[in-house]
N, C-alpha and C. Protein backbone atom coordinates (compact mmCIF):
# COMPACT_ATOMS: atom_id res chain seq x y z
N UNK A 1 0.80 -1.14 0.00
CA UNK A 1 0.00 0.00 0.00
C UNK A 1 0.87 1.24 0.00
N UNK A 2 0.67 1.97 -0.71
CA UNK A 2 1.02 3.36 -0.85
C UNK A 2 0.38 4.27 -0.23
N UNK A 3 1.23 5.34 0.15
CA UNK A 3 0.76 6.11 1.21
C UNK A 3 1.07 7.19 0.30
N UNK A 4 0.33 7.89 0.07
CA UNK A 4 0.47 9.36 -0.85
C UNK A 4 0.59 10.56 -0.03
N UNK A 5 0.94 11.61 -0.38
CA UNK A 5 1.44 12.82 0.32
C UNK A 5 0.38 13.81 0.66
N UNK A 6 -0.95 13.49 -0.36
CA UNK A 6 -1.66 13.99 0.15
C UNK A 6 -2.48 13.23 1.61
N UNK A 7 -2.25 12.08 1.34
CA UNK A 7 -3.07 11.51 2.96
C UNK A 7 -2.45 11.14 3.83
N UNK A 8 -1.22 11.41 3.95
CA UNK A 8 -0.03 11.58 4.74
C UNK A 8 -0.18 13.24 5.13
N UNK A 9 -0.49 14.04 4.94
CA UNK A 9 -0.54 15.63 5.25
C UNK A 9 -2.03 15.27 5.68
N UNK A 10 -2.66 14.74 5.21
CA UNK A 10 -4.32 14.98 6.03
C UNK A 10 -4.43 13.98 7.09
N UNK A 11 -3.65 12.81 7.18
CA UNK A 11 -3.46 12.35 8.65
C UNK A 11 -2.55 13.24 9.29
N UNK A 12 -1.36 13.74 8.81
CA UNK A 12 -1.23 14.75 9.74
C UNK A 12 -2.07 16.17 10.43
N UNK A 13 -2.61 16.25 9.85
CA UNK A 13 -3.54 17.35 9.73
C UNK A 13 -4.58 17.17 10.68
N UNK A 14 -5.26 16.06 10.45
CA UNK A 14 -6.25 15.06 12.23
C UNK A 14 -5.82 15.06 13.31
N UNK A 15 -4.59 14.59 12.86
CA UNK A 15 -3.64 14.24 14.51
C UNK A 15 -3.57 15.32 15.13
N UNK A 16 -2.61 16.79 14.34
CA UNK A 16 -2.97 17.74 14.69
C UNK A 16 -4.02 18.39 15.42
N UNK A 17 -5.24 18.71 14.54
CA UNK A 17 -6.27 18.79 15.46
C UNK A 17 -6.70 17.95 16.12
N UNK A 18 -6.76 16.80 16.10
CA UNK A 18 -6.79 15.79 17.43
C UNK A 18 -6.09 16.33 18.86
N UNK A 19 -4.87 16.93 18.76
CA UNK A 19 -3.74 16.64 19.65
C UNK A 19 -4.34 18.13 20.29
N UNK A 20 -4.64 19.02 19.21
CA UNK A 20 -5.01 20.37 19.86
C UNK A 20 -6.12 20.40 20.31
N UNK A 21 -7.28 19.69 20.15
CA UNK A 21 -8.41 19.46 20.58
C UNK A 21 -8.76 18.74 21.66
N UNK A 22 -7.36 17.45 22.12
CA UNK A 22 -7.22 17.21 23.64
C UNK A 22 -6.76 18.19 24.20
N UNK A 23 -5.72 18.98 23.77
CA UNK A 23 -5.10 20.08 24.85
C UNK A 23 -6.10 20.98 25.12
N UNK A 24 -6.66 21.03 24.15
CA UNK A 24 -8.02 22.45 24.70
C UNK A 24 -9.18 22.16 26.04
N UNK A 25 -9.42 20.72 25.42
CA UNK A 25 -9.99 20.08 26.46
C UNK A 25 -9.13 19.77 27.88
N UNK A 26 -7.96 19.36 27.91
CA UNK A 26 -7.13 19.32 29.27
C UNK A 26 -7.33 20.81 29.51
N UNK A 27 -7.28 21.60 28.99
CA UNK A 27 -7.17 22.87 29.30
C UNK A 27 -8.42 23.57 29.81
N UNK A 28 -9.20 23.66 29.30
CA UNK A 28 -10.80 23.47 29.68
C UNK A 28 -10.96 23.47 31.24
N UNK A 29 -10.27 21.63 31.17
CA UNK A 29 -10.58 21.00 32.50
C UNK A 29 -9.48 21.51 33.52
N UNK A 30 -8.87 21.96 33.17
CA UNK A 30 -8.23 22.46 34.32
C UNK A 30 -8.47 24.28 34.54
N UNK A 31 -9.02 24.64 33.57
CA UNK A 31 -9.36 26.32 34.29
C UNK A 31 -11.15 26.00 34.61
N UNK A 32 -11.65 25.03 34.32
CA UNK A 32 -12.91 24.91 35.09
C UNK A 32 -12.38 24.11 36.43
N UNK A 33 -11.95 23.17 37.11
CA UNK A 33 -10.95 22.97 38.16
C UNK A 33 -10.92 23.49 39.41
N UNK A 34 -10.15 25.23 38.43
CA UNK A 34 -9.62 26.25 38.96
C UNK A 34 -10.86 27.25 39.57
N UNK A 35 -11.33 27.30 38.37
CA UNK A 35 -13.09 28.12 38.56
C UNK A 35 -13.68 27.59 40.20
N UNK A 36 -13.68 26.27 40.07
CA UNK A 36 -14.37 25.61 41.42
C UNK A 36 -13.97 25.76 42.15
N UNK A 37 -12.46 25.11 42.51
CA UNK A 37 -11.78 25.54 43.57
C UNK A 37 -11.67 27.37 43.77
N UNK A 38 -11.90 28.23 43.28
CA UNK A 38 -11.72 29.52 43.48
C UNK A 38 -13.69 29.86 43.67
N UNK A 39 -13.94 29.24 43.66
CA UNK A 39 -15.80 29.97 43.84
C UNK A 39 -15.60 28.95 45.46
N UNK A 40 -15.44 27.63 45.46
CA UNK A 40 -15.63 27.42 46.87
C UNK A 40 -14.89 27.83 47.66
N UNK A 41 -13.33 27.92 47.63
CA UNK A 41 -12.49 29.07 48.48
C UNK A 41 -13.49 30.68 48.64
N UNK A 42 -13.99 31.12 47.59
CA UNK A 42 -14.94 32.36 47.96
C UNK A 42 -15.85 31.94 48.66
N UNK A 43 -16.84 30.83 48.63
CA UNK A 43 -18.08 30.34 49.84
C UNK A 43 -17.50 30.16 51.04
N UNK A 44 -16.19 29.51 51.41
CA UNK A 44 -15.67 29.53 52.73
C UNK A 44 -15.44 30.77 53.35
N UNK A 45 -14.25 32.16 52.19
CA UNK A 45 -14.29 32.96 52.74
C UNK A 45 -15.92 33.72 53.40
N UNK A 46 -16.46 33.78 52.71
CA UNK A 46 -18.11 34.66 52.68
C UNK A 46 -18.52 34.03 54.08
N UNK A 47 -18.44 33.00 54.54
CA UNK A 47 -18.61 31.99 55.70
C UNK A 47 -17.97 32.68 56.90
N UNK A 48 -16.57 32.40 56.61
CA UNK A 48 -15.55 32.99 57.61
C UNK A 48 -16.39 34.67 57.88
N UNK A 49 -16.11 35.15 56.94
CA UNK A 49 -16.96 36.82 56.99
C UNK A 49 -17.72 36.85 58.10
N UNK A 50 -18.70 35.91 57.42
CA UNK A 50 -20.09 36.20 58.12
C UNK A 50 -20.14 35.66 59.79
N UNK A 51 -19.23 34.77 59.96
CA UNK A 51 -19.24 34.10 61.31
C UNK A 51 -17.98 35.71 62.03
N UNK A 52 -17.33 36.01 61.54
CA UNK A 52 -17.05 37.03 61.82
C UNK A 52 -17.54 38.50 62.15
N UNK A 53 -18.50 38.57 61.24
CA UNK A 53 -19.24 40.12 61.67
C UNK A 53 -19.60 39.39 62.84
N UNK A 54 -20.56 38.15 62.81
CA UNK A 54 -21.64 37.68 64.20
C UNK A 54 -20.79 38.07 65.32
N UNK A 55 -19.71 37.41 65.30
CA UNK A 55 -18.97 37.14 66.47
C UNK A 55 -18.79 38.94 66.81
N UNK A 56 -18.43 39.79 65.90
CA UNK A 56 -17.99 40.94 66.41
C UNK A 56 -19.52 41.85 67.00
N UNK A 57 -20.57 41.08 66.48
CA UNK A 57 -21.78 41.55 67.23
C UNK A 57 -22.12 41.06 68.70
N UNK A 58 -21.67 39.70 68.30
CA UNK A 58 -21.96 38.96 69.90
C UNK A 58 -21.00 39.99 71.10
N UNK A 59 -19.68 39.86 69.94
CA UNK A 59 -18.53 40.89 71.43
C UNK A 59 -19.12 42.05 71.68
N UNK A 60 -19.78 42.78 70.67
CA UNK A 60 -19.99 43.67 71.22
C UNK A 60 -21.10 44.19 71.83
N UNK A 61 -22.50 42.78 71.93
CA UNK A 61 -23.48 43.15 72.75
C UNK A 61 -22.81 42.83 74.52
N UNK A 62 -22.16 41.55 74.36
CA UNK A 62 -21.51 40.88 75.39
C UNK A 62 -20.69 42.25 76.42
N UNK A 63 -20.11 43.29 75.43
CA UNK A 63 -19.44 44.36 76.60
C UNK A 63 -20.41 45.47 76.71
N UNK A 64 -21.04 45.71 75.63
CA UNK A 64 -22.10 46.66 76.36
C UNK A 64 -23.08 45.55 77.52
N UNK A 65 -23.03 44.63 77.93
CA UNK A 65 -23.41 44.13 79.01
C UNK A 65 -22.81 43.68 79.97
N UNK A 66 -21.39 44.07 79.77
CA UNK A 66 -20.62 43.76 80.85
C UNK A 66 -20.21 45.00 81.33
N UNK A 67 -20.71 46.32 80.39
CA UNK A 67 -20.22 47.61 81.30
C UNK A 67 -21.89 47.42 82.16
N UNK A 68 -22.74 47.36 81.31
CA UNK A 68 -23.48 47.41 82.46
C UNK A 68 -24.09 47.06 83.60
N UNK A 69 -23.75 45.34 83.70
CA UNK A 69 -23.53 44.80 84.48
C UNK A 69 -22.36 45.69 85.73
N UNK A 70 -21.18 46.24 85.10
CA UNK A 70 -19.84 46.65 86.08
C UNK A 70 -20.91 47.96 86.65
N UNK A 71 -21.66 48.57 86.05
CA UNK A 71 -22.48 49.89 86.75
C UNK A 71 -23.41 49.39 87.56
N UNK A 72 -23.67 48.22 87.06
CA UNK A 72 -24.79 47.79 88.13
C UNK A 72 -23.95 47.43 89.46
N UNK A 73 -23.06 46.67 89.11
CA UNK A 73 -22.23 46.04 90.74
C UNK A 73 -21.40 47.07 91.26
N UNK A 74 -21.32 48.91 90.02
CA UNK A 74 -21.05 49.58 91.29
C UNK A 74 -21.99 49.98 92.29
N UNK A 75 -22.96 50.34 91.30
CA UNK A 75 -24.18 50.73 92.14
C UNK A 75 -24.71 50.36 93.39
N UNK A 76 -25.30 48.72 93.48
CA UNK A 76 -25.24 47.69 94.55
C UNK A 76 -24.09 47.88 95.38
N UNK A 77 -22.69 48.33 94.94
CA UNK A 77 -21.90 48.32 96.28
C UNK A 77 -21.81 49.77 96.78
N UNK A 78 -22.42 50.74 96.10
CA UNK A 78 -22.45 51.52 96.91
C UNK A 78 -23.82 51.69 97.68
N UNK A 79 -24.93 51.18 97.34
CA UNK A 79 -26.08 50.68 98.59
C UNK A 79 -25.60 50.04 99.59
N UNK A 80 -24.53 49.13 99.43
CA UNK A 80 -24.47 48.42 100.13
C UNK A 80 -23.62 48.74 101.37
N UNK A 81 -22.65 49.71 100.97
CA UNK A 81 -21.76 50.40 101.85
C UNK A 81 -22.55 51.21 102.63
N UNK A 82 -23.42 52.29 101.68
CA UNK A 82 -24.61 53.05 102.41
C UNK A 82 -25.04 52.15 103.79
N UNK A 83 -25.93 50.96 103.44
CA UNK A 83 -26.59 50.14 104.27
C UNK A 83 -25.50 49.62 105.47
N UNK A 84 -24.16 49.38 104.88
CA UNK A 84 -23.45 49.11 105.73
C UNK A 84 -23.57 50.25 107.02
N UNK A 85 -23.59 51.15 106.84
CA UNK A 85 -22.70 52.61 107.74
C UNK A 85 -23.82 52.85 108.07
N UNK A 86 -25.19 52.92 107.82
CA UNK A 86 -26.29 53.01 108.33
C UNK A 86 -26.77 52.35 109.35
N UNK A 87 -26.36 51.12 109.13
CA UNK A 87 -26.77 49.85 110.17
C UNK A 87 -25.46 50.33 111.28
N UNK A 88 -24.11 50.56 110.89
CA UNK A 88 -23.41 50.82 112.08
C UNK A 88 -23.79 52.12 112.98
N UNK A 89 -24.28 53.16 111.88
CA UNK A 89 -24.70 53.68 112.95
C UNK A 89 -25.77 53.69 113.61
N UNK A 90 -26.80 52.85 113.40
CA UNK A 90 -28.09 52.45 114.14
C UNK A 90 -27.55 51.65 115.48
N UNK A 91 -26.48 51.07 114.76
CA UNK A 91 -25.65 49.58 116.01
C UNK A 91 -25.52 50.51 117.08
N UNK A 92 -24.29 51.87 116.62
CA UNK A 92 -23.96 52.70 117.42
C UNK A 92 -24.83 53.50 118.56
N UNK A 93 -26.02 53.70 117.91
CA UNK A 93 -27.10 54.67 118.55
C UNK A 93 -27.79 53.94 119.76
N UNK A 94 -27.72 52.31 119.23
CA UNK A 94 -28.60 51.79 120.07
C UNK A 94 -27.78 51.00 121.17
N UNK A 95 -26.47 51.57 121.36
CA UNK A 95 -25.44 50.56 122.48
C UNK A 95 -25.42 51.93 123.06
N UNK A 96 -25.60 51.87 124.51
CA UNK A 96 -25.40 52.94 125.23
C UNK A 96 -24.13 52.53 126.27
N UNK A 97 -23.27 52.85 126.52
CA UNK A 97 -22.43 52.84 128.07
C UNK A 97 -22.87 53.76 128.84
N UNK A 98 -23.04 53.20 130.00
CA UNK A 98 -23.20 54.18 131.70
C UNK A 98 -22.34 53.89 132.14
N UNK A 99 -22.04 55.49 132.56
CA UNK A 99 -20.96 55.30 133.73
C UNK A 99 -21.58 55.42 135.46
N UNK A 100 -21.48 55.06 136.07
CA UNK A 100 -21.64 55.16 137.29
C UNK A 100 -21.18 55.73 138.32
N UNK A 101 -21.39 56.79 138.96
CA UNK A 101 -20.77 58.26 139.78
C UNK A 101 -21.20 58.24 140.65
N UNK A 102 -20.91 58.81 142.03
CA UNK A 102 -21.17 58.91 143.40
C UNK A 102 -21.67 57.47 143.84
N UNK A 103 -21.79 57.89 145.12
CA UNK A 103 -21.95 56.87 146.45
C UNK A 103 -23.28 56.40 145.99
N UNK A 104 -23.39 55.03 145.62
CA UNK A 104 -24.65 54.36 144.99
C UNK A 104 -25.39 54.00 146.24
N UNK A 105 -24.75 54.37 147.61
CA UNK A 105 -25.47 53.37 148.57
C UNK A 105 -26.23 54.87 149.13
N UNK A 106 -25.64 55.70 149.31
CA UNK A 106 -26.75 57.12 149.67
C UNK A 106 -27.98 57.11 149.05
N UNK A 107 -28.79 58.18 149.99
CA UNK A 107 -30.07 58.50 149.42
C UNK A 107 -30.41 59.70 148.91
N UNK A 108 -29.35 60.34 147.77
CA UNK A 108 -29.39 60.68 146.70
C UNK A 108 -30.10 60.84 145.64
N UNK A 109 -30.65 61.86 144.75
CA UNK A 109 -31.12 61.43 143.78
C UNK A 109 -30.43 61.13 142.42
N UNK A 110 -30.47 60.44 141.42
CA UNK A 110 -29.89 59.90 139.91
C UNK A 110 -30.53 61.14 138.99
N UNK A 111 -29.36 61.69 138.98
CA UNK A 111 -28.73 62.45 137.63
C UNK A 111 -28.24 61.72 136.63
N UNK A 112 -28.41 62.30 135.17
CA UNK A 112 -28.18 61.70 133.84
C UNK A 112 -27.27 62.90 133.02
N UNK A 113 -26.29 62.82 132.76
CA UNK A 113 -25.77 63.47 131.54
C UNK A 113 -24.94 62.85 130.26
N UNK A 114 -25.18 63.49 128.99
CA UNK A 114 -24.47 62.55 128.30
C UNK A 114 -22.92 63.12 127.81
N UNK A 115 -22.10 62.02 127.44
CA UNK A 115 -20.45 62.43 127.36
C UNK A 115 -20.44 62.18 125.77
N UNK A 116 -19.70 63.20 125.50
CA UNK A 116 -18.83 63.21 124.16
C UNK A 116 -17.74 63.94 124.44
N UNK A 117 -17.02 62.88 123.24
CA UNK A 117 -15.93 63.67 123.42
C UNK A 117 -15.66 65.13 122.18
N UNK A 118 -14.21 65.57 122.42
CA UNK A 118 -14.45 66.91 121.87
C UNK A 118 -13.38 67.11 120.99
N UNK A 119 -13.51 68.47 120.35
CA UNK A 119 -12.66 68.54 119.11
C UNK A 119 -11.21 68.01 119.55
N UNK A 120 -10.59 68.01 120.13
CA UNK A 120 -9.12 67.84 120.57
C UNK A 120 -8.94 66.43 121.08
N UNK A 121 -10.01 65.66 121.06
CA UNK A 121 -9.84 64.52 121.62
C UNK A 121 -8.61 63.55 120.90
N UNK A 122 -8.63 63.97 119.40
CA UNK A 122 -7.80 62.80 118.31
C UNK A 122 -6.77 63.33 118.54
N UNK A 123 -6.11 64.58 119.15
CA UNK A 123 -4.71 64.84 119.02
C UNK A 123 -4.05 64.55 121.03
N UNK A 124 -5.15 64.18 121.81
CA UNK A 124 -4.56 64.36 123.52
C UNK A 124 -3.89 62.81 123.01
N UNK A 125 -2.98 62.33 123.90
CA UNK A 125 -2.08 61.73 124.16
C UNK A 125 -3.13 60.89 124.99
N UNK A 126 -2.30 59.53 124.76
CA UNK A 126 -3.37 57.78 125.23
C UNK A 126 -3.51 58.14 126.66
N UNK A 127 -2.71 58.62 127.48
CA UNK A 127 -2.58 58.43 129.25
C UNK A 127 -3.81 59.40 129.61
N UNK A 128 -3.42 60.82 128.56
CA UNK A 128 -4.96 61.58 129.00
C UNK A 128 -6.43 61.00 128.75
N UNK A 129 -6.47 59.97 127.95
CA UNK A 129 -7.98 59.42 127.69
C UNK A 129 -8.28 58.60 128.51
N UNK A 130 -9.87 59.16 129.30
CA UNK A 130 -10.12 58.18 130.09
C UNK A 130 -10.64 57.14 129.44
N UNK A 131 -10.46 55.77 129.84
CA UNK A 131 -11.02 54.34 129.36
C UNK A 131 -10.24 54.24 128.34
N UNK A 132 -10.83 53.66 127.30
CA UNK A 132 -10.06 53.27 126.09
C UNK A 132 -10.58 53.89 124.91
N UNK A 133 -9.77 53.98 123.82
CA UNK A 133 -10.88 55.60 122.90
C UNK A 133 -11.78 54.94 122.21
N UNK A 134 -12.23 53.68 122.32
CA UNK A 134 -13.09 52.67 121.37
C UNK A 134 -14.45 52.93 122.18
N UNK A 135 -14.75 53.26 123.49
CA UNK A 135 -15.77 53.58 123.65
C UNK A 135 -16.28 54.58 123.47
N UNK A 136 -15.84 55.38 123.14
CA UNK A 136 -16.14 56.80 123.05
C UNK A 136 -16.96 56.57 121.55
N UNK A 137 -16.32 55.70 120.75
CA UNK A 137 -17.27 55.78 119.40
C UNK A 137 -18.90 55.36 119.60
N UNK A 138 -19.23 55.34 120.77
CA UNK A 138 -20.65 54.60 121.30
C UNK A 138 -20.95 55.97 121.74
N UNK A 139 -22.50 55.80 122.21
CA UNK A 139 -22.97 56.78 122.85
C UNK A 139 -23.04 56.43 125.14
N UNK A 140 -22.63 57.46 125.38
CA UNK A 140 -21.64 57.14 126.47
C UNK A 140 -22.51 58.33 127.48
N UNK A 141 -22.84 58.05 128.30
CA UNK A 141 -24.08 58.64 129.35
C UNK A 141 -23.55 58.38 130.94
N UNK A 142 -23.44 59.45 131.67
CA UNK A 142 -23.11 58.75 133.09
C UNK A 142 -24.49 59.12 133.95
N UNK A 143 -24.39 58.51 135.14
CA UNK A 143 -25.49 58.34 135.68
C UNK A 143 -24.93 58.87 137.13
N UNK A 144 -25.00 59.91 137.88
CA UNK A 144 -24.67 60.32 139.39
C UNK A 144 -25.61 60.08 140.12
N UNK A 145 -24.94 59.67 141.38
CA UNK A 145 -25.76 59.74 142.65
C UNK A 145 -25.09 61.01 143.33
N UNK A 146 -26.14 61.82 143.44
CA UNK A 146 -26.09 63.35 144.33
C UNK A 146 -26.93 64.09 145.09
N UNK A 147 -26.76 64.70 145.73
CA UNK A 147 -28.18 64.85 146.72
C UNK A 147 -28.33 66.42 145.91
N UNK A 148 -27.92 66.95 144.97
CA UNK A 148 -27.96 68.07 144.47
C UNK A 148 -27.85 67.93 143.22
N UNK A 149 -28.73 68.85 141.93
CA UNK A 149 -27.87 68.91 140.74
C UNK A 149 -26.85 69.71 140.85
N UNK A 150 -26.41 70.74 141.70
CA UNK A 150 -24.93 71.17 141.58
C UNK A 150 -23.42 69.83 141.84
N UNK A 151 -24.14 69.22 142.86
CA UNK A 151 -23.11 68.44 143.44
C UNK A 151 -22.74 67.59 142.20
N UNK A 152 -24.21 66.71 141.40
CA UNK A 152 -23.98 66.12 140.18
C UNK A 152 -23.04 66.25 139.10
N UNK A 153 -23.38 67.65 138.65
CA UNK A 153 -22.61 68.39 137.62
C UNK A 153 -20.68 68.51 137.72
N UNK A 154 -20.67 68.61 139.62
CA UNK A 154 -19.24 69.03 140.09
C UNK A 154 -18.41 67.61 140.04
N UNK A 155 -19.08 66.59 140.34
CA UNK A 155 -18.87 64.72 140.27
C UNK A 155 -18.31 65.02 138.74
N UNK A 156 -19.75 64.95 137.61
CA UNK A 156 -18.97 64.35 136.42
C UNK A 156 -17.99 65.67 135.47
N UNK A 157 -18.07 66.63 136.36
CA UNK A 157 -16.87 67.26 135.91
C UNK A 157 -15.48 67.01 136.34
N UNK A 158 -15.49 66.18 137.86
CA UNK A 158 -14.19 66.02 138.22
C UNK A 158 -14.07 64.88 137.78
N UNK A 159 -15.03 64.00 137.23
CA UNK A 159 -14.74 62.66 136.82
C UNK A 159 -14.39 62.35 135.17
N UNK A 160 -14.80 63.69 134.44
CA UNK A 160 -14.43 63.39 132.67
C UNK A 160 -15.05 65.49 132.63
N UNK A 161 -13.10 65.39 132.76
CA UNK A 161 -12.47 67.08 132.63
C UNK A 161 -12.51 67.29 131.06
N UNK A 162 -12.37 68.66 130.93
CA UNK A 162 -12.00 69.24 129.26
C UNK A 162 -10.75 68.53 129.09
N UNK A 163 -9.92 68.36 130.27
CA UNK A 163 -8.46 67.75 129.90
C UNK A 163 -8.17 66.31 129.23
N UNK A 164 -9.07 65.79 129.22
CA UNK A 164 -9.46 64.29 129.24
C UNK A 164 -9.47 64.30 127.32
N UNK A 165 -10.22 65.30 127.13
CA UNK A 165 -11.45 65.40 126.06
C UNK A 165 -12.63 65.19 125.84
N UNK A 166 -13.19 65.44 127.16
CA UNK A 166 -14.58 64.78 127.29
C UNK A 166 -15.70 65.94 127.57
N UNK A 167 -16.76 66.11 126.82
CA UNK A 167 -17.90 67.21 127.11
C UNK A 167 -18.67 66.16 127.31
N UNK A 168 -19.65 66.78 128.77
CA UNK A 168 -20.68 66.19 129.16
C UNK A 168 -21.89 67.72 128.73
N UNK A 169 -22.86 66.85 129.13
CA UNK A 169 -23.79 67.72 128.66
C UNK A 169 -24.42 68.48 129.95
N UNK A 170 -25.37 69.65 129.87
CA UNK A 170 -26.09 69.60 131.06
C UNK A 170 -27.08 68.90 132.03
N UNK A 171 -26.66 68.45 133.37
CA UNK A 171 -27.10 67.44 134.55
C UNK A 171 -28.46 67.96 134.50
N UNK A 172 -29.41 66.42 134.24
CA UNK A 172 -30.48 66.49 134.66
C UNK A 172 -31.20 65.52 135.10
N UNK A 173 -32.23 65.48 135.65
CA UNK A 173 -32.41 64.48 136.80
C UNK A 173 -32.72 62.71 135.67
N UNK A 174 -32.45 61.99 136.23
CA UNK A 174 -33.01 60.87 135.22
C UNK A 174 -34.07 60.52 134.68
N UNK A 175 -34.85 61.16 135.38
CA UNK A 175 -36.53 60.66 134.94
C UNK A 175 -36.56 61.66 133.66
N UNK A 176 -35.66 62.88 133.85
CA UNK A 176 -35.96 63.88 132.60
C UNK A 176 -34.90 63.82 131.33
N UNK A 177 -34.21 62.47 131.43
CA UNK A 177 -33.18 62.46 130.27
C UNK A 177 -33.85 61.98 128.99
N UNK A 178 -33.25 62.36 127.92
CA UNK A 178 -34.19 61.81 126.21
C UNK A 178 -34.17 60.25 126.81
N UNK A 179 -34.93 59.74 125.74
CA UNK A 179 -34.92 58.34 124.87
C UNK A 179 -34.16 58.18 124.09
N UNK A 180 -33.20 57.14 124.35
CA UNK A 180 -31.84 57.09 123.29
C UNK A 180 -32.88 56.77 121.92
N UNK A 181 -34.02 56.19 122.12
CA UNK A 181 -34.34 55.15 121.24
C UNK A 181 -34.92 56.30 119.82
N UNK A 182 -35.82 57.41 120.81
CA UNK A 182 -36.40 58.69 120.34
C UNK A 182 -35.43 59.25 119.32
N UNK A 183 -33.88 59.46 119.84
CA UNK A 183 -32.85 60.06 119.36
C UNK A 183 -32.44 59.26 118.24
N UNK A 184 -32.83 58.33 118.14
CA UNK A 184 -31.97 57.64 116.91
C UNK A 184 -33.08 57.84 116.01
N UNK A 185 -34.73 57.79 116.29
CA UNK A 185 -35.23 57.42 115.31
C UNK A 185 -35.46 58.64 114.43
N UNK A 186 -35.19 59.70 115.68
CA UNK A 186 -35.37 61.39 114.87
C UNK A 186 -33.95 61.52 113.84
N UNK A 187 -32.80 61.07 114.30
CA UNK A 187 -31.84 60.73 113.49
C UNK A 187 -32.38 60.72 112.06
């Protein structure tokens, strides 16, 4: 068999486009491939995105509720301090110390005055304070036996001096002293 030049150039000529017509097709298939892998890399990113804005919504409802939560637990602690210092000083109002003055066994009458102490008290020196200075933060009342309100008055002055730091109030008989209880509630 003879192979002529013309069908020797037109089998070449097939093969040719044969050969270019697989490559187009490999080629094809690999920028469609590419297409896919680059559209689902974009669906993941768009994913990532979106789980991202959320999250930056969640953070940021999450701290606007954690400032206000922090305003709320200042708030509550400052009621609570309030309530604290309130109750101490109710504690305070309602603990009384008596002191006890003159000859308890005479037949005398009971005088009442009450003691505070005074501006100078935080700077006198420990030996000048009578008792210990922790009572003094109470409300602190002495009680005389005297057959006089002068004599009364002269007792708890020699007994808690200006030197001390101690103001008593004016002596009056006991039956006529306040109600601590009155005093706190007018407080």
């Amino acid at each position: 068999m003879v192979i002529s030049a013309e069908f020797l150039g037109m089998l070449l000529l097939i093969a040719s486009a044969a050969a270019l017509g697989l490559s187009i097709v490999v080629d094809v298939g690999r920028v469609s491939a590419e297409k896919t892998r680059e559209a689902m890399n974009q669906r993941q990113y768009d994913k990532k995105r979106a789980a991202l804005a959320e999250w930056r919504q969640k953070t940021e409802r999450k701290r606007v509720d954690l400032t206000t939560l922090q305003a709320r637990l200042t708030e509550f602690n400052g009621r609570r301090q309030k309530a604290l210092t309130e109750l101490r000083a109710l504690e305070f109002s309602k603990i009384e110390l008596v002191h006890e003055l003159g000859d308890q066994d005479s037949d005398g009458d009971i005088y009442w005055s009450q003691l505070a102490v005074g501006p100078n008290f935080n700077e006198l020196d420990r030996k000048d304070i009578v008792f210990s200075r922790q009572i003094w933060e109470y409300r602190n009342v002495a009680h005389i036996t005297a057959p006089s309100t002068e004599q009364a008055h002269g007792t708890v002055r020699a007994s808690f001096s200006q030197r001390n730091g101690v103001i008593c109030s004016p002596v009056v008989p006991l039956a006529l002293a306040p109600d601590p209880e009155v005093e706190a509630d007018a407080a």
